[in-house]
N, C-alpha and C. Protein backbone atom coordinates (compact mmCIF):
# COMPACT_ATOMS: atom_id res chain seq x y z
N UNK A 1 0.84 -1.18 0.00
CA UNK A 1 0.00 0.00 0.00
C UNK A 1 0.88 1.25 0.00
N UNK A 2 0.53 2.14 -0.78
CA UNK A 2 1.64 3.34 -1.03
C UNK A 2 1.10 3.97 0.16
N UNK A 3 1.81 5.19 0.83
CA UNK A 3 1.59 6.28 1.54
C UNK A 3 1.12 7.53 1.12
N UNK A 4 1.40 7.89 -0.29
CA UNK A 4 0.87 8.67 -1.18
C UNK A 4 0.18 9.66 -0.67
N UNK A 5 -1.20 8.77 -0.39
CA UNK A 5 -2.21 9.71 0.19
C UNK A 5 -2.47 10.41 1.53
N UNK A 6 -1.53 9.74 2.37
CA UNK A 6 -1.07 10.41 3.50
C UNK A 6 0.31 11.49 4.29
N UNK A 7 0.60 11.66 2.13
CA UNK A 7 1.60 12.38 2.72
C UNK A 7 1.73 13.50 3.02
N UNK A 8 0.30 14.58 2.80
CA UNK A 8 0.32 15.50 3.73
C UNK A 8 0.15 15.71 5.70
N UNK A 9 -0.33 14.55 5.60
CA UNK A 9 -0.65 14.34 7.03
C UNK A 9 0.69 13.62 8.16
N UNK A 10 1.57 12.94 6.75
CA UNK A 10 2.61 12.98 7.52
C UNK A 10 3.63 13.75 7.90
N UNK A 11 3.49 14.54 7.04
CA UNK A 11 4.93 15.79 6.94
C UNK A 11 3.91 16.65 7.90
N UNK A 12 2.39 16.87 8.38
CA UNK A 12 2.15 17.83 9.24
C UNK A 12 2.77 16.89 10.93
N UNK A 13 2.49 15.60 11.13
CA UNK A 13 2.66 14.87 12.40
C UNK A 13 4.46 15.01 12.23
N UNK A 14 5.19 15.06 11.38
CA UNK A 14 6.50 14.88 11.43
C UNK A 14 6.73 16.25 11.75
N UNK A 15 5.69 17.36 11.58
CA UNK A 15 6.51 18.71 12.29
C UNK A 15 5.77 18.58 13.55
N UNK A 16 4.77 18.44 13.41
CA UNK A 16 4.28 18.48 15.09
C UNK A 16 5.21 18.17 16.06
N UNK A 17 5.47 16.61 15.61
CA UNK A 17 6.56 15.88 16.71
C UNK A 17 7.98 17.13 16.95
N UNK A 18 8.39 17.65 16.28
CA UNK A 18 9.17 18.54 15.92
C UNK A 18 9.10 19.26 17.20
N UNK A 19 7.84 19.86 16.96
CA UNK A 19 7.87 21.01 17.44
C UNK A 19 7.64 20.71 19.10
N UNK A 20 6.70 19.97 19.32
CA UNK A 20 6.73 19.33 20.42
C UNK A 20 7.90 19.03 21.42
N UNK A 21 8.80 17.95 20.46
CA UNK A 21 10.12 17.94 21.26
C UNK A 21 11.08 19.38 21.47
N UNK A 22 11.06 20.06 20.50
CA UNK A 22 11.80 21.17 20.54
C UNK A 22 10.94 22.21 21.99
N UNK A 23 9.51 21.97 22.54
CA UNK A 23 9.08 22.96 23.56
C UNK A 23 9.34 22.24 24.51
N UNK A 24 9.48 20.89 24.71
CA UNK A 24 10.11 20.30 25.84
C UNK A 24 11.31 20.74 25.86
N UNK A 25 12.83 20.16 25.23
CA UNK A 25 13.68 20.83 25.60
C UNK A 25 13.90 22.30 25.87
N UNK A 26 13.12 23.54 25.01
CA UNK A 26 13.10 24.51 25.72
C UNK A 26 12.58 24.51 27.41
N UNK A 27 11.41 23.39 27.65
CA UNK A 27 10.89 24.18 29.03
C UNK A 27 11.92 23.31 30.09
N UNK A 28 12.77 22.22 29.77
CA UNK A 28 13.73 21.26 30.29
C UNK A 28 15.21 22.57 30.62
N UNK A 29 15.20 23.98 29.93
CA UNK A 29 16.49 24.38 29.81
C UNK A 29 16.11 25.70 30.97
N UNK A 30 14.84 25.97 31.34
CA UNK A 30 14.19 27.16 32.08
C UNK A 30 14.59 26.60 33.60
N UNK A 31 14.83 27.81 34.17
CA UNK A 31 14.76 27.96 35.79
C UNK A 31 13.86 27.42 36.59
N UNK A 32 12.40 27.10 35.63
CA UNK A 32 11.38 26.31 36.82
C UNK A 32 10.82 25.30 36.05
N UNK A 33 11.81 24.56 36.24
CA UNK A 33 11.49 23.08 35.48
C UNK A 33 10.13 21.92 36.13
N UNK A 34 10.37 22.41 37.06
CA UNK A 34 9.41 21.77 38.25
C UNK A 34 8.32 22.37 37.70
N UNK A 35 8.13 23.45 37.54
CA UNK A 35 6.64 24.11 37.31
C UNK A 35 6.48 23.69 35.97
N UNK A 36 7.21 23.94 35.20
CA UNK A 36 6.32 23.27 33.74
C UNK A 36 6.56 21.85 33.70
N UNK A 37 6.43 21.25 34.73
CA UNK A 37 6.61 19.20 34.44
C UNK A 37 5.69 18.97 33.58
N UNK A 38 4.26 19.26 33.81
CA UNK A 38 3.28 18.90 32.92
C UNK A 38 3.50 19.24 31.46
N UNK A 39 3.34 20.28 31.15
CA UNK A 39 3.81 20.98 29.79
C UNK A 39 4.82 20.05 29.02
N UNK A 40 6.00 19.90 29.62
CA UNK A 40 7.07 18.79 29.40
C UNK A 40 6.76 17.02 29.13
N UNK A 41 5.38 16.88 30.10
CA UNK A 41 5.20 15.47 29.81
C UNK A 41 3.93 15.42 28.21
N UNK A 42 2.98 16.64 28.62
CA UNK A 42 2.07 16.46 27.63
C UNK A 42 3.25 16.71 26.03
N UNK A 43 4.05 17.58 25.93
CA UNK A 43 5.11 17.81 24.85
C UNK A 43 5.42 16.38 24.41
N UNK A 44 5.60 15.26 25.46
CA UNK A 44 6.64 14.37 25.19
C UNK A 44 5.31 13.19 24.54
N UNK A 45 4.56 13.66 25.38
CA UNK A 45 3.39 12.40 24.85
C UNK A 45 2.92 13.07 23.38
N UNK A 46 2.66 14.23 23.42
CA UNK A 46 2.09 14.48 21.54
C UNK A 46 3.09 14.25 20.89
N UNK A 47 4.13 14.32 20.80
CA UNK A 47 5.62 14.07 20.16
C UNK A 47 5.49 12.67 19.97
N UNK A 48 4.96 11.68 21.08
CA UNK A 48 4.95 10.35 20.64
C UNK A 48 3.96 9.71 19.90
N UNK A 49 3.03 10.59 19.68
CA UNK A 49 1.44 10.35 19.45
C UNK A 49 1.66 11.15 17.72
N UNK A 50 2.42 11.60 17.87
CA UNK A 50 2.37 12.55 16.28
C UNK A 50 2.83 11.24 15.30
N UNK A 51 4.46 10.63 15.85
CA UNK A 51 5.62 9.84 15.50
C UNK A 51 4.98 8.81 15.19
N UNK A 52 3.81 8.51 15.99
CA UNK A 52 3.14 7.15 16.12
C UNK A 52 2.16 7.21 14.87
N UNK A 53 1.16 7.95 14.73
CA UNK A 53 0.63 8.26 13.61
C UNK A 53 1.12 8.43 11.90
N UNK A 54 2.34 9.11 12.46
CA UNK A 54 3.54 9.27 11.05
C UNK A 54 3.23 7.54 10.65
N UNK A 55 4.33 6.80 11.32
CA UNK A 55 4.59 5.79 11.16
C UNK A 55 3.51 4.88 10.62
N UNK A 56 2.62 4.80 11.65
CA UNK A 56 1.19 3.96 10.90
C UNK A 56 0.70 4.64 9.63
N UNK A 57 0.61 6.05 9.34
CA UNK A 57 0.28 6.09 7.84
C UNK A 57 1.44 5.32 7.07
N UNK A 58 2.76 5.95 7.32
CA UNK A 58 3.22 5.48 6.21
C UNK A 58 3.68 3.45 5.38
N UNK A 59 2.80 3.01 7.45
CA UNK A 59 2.51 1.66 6.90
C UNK A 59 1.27 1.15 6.31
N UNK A 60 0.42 2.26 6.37
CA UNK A 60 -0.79 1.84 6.06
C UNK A 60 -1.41 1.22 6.81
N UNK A 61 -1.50 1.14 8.42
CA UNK A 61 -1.69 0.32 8.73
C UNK A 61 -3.64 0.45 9.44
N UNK A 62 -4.03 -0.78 9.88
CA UNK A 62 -5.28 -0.96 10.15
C UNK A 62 -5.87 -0.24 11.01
N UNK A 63 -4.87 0.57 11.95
CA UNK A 63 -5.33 1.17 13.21
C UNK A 63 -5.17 2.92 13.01
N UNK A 64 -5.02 2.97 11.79
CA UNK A 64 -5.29 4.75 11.46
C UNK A 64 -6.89 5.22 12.20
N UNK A 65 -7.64 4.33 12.20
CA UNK A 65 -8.86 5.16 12.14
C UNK A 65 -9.40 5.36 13.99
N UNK A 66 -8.05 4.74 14.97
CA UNK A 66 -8.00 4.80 15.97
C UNK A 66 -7.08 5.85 16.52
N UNK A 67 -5.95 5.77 15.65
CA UNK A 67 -4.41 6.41 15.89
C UNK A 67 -4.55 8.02 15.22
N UNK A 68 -5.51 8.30 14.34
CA UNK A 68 -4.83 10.00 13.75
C UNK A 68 -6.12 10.62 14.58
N UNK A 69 -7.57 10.00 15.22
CA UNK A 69 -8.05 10.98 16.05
C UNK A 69 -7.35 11.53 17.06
N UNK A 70 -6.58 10.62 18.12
CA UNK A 70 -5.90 10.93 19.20
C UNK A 70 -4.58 11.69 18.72
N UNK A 71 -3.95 11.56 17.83
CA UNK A 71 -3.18 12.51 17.34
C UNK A 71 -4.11 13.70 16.96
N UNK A 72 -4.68 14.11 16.60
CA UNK A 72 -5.69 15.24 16.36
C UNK A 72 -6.03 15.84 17.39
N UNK A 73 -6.81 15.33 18.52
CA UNK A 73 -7.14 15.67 19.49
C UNK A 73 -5.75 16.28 20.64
């Protein structure tokens, strides 16, 4: 199965993840690391949730119609 048709949706989850990891390590490099823990964990979980979605489009796989809402959301 080609990816073709998901390849706008992957290059948007491949920046998400991006960007995601990149606001964790910013809030990981701040003086009150303690205070943004959350911020840092939700960063790390959409980052994994973006990556995760990437991946299953570009396998095509059966569980898109479970995996790109929660990436969405």
């Amino acid at each position: 199965m080609s990816h073709e048709p998901y390849a706008a949706c992957i290059e948007a989850c491949n920046a998400c993840a991006v960007a995601c990891n990149h606001c964790a390590a910013s809030c990981l490099e701040g003086q009150e690391v303690k205070m943004m823990a959350k911020c840092i964990a939700l960063d790390t979980d959409c980052a994994a949730i973006c990556q995760l979605a990437s991946a299953a489009m570009a396998r095509g796989s059966e569980h898109l119609a479970a995996i790109c809402p929660l990436c969405a959301e």
